[in-house]
C-alpha atoms as a PDB file:
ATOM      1  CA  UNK A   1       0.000   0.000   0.000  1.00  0.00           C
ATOM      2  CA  UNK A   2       1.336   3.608  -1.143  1.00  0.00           C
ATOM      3  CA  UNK A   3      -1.138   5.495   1.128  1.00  0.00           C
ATOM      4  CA  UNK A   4      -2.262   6.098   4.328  1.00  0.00           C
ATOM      5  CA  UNK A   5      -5.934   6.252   5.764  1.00  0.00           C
ATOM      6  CA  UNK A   6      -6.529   7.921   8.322  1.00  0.00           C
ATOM      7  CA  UNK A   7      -9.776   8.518  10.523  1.00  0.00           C
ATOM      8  CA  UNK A   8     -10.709  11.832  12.428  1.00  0.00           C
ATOM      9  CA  UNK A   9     -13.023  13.715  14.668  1.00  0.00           C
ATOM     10  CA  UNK A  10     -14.254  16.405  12.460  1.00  0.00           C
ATOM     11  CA  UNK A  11     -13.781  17.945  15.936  1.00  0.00           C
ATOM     12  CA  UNK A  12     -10.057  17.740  16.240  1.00  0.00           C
ATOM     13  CA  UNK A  13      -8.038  20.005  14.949  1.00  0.00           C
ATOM     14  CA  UNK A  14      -6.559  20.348  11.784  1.00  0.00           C
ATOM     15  CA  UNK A  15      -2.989  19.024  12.164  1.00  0.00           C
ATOM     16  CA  UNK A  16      -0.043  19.407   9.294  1.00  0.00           C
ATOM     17  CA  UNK A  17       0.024  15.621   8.800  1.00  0.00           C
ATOM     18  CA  UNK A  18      -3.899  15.223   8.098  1.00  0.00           C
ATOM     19  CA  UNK A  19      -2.956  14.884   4.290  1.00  0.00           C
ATOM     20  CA  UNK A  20      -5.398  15.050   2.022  1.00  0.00           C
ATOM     21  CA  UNK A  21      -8.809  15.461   4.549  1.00  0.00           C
ATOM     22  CA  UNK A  22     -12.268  13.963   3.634  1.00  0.00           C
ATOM     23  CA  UNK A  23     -15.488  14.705   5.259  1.00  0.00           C
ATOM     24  CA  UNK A  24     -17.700  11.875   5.095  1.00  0.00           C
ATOM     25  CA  UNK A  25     -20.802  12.473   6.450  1.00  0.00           C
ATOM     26  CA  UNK A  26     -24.064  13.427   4.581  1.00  0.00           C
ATOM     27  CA  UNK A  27     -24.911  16.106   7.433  1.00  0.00           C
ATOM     28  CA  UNK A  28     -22.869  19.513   8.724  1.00  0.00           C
ATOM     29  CA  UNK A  29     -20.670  18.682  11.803  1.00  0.00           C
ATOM     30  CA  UNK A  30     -23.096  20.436  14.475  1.00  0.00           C
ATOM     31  CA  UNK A  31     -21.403  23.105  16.468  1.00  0.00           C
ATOM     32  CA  UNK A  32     -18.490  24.191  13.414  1.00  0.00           C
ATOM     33  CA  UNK A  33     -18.419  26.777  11.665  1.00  0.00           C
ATOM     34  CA  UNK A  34     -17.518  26.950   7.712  1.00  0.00           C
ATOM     35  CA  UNK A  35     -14.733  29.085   8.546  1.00  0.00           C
ATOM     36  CA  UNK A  36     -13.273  26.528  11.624  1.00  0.00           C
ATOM     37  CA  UNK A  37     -13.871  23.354   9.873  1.00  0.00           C
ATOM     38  CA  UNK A  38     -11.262  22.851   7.049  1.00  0.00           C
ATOM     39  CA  UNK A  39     -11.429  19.524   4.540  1.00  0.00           C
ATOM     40  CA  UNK A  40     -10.005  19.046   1.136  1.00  0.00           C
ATOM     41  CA  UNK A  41     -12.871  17.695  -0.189  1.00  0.00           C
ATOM     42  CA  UNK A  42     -17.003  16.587   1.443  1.00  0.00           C
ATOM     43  CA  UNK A  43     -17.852  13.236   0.105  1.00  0.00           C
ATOM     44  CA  UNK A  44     -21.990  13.202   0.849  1.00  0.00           C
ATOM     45  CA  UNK A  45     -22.065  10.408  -1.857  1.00  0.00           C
ATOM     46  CA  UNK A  46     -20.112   8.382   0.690  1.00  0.00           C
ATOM     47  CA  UNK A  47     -22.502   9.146   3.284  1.00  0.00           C
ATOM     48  CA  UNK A  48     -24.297   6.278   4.748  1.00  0.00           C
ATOM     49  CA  UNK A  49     -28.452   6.640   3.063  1.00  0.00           C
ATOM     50  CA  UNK A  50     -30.282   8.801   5.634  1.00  0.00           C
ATOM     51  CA  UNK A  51     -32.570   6.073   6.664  1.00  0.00           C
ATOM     52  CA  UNK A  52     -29.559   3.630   7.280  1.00  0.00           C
ATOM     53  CA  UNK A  53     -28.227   6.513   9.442  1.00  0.00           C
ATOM     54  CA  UNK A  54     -31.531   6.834  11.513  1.00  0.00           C
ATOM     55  CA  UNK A  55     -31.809   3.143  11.841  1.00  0.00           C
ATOM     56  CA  UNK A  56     -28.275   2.972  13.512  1.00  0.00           C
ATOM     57  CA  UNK A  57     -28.473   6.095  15.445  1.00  0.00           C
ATOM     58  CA  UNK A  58     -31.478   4.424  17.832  1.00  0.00           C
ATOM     59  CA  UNK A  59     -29.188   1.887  19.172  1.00  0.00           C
ATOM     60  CA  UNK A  60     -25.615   2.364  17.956  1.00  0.00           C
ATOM     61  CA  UNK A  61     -24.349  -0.543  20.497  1.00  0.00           C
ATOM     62  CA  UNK A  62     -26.577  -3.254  19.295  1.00  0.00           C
ATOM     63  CA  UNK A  63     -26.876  -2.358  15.792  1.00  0.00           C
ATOM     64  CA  UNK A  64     -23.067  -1.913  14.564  1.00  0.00           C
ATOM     65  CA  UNK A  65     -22.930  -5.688  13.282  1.00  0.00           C
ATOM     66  CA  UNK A  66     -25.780  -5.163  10.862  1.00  0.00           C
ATOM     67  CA  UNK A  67     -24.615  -1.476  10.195  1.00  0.00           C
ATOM     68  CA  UNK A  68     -21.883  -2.786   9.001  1.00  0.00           C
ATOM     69  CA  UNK A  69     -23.292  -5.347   6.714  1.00  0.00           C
ATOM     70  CA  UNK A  70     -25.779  -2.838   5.643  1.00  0.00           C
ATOM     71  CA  UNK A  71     -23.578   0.050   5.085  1.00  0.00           C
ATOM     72  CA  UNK A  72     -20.757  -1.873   3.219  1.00  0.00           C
ATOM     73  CA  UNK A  73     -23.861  -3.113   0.954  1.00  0.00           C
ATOM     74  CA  UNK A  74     -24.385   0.553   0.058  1.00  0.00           C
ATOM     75  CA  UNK A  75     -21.137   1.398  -0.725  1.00  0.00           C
ATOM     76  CA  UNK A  76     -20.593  -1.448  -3.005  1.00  0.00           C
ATOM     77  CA  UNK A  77     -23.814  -0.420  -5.155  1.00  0.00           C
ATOM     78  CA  UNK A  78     -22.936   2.983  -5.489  1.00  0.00           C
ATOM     79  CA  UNK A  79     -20.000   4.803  -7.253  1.00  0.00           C
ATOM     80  CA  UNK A  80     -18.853   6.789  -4.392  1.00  0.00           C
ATOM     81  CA  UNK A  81     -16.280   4.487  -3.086  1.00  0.00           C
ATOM     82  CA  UNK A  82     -14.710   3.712  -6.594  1.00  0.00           C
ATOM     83  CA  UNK A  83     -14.230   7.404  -7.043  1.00  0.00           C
ATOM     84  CA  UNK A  84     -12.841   7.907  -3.464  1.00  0.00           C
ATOM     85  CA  UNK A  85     -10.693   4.788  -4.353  1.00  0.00           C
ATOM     86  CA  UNK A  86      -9.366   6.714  -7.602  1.00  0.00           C
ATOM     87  CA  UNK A  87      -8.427   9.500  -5.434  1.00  0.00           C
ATOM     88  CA  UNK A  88      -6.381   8.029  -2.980  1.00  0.00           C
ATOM     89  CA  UNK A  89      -4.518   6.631  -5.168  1.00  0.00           C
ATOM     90  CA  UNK A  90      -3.401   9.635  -5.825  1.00  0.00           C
ATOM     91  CA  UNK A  91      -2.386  11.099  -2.490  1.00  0.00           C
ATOM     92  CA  UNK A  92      -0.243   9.739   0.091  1.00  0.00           C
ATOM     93  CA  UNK A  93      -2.443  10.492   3.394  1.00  0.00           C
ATOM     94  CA  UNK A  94      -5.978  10.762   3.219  1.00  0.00           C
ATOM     95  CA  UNK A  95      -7.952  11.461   6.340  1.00  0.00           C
ATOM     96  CA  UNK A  96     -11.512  10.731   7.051  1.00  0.00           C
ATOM     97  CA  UNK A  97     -13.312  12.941   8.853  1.00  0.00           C
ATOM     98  CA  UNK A  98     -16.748  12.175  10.843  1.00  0.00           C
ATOM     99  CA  UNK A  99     -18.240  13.526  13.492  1.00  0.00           C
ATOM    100  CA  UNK A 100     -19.565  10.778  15.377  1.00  0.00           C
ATOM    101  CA  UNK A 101     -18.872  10.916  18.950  1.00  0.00           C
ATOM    102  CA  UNK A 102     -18.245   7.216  19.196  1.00  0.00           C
ATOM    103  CA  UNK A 103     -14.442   6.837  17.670  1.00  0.00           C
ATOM    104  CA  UNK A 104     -14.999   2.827  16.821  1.00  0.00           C
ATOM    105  CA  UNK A 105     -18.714   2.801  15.703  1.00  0.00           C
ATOM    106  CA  UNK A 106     -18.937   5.273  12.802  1.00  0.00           C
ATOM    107  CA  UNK A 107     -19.700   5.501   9.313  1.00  0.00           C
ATOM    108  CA  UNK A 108     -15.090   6.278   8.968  1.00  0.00           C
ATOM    109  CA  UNK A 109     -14.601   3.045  10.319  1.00  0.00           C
ATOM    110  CA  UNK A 110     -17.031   1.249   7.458  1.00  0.00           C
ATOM    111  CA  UNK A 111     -15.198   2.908   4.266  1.00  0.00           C
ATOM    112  CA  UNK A 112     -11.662   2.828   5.667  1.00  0.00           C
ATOM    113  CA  UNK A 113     -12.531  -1.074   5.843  1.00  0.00           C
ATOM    114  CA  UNK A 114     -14.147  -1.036   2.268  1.00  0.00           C
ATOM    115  CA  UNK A 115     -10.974   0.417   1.147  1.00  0.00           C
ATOM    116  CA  UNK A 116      -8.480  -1.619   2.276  1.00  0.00           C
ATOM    117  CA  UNK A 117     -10.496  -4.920   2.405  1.00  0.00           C
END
């Protein structure tokens, strides 16, 4: 592998070694401003569907299994994660950003898999 994924709090700050930063979430990070938030590039296409998102969000904890199954289903029928594909292969670092709270049950998690799996 010639590349680096990397996953992020949309929360964190911006840090010199980011790379290339992706926000992946079909909804504005709640709290940021345009100005505060800086990413390369906002990938709603990526975005988990908004009724997958809804489903998950009413019981993150005992649904992440089946997100998982369901979400990587979506990405696989759409184009989004071919074209994200395409452009990490040309960058070195690529960081994904979310803003889910929960660091190991989030939409990031899901594509960084699809990508490298």
């Amino acid at each position: 592998m010639d590349y680096v994924i990397a996953l992020k709090r949309a929360y964190e700050p911006e840090a010199a070694d980011d790379g290339f930063r992706v926000y992946i979430d079909r909804l504005w990070p709640r709290g940021l401003s345009h100005e505060s938030f800086h990413y390369d590039m906002w990938d709603k296409d990526i975005a988990p569907s908004a009724e997958l998102r809804e489903w998950f969000h009413a019981d993150p904890a005992g649904r992440w299994d089946e997100f998982e199954k369901r979400y990587e289903a979506e990405l696989h029928a759409g184009r989004a994660l071919d074209a994200l594909k395409a452009l990490i292969g040309l960058k070195r670092k690529v960081t994904l950003l979310y803003s889910s709270h929960d660091m190991q049950h989030n939409n990031a998690v899901v594509v960084r898999e699809a990508l490298v799996g």
